[in-house]
Protein backbone atom coordinates (compact mmCIF):
# COMPACT_ATOMS: atom_id res chain seq x y z
CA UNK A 1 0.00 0.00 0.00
CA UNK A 2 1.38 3.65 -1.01
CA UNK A 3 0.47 6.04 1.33
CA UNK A 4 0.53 9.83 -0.42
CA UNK A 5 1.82 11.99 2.44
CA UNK A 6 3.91 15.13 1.93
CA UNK A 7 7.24 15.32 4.17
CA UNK A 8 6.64 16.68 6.96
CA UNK A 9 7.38 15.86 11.18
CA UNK A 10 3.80 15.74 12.18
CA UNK A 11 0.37 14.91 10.25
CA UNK A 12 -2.74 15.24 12.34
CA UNK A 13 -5.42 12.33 12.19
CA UNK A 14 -7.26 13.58 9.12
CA UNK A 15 -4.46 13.83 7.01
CA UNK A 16 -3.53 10.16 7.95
CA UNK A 17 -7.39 8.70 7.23
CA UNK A 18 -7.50 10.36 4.47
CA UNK A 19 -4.24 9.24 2.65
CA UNK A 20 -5.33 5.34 4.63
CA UNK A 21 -8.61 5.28 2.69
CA UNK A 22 -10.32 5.12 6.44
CA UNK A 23 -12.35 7.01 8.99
CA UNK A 24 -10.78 9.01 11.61
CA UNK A 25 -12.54 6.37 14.24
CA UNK A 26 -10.57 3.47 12.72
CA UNK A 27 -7.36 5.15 13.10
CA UNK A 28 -8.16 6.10 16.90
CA UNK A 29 -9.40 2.60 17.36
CA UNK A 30 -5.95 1.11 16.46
CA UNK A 31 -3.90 3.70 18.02
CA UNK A 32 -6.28 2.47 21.77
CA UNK A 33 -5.50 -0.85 20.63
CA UNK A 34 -1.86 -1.32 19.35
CA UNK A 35 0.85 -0.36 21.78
CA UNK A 36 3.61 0.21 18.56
CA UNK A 37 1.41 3.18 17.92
CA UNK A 38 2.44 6.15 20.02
CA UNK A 39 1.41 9.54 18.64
CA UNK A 40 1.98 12.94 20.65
CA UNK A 41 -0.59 14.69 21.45
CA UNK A 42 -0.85 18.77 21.96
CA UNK A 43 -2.58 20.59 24.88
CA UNK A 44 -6.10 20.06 23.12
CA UNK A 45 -5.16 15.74 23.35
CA UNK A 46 -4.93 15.92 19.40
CA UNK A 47 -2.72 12.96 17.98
CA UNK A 48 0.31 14.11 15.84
CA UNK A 49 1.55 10.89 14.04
CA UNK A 50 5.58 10.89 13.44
CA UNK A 51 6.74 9.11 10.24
CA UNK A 52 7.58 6.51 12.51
CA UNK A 53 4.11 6.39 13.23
CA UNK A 54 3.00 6.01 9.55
CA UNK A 55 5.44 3.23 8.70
CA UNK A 56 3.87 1.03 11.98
CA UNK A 57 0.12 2.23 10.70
CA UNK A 58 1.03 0.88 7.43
CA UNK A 59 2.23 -2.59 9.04
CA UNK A 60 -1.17 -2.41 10.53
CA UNK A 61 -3.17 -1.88 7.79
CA UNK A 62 -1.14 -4.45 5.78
CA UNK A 63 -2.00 -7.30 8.19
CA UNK A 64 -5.77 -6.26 9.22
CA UNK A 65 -6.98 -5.16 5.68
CA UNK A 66 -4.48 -6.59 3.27
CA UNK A 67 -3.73 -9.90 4.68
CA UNK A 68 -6.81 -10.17 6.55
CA UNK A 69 -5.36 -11.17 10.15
CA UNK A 70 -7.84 -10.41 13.30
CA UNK A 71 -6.64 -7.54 15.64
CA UNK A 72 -5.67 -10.45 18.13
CA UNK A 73 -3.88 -11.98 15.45
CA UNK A 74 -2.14 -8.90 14.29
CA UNK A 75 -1.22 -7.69 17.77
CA UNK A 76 0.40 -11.45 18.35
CA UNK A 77 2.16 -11.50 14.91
CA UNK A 78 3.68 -7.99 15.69
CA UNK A 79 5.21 -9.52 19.30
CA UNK A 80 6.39 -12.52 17.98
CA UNK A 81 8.20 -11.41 14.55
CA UNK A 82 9.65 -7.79 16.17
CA UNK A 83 12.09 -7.63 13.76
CA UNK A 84 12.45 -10.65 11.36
CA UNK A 85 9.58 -10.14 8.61
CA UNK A 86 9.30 -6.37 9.28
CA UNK A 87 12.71 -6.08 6.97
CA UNK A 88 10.17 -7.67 4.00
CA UNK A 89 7.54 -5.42 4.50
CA UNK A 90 10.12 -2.55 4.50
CA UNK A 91 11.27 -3.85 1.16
CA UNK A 92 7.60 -4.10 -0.23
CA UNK A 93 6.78 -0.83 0.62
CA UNK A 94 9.72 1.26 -1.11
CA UNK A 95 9.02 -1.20 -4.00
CA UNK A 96 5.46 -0.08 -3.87
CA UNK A 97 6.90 3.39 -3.75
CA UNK A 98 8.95 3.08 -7.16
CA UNK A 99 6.03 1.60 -8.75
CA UNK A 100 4.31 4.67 -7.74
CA UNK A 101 6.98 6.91 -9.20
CA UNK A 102 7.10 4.81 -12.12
CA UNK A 103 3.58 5.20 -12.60
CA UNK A 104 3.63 8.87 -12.00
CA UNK A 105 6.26 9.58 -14.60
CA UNK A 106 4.49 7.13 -17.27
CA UNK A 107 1.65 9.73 -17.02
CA UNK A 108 3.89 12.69 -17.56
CA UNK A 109 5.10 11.43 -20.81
């Protein structure tokens, strides 16, 4: 999954559903129920997601929508595989990304 964020250090919750495809709830929901997520939040209790943020969300999404694992299921794969398959889904992703690009500059021509 490509997510379409500009760079920046914090994205507030719309900006994340929206380039996720998903309601504001759903993100809220997983950031209650997975303990990898851990946004800041301002004086108001608004969640600011990092980029480090983003790149667990994206795990997230990959296994609940994608790969259709339960949230118990996703929450156990994440403890048990910390770091092993991670490095695969890191490689997916900025393969993902270049097929993006490549797609993006196909267009311009």
């Amino acid at each position: 999954m490509h997510v379409d964020l500009p760079k920046k250090l914090y994205y507030n919750i719309g900006e994340v559903a929206k380039a996720f495809g998903v309601k504001t709830s759903l993100i809220r929901f997983w950031d209650s129920e997975f303990s990898i997520l851990k946004p800041k939040k301002n004086a108001k209790g608004n969640r600011k997601f990092t980029q480090e943020d983003i790149k667990n969300l994206k795990l997230i999404y990959h296994l609940v929508k994608e790969q259709g694992y339960t949230l118990e299921g996703a929450k156990t794969y994440l403890k048990t595989n910390k770091g092993k398959s991670l490095t695969n889904f890191d490689i997916i992703c900025k393969l993902e990304s270049i097929k993006h690009q490549l797609i993006k500059i196909k267009s311009q021509i």
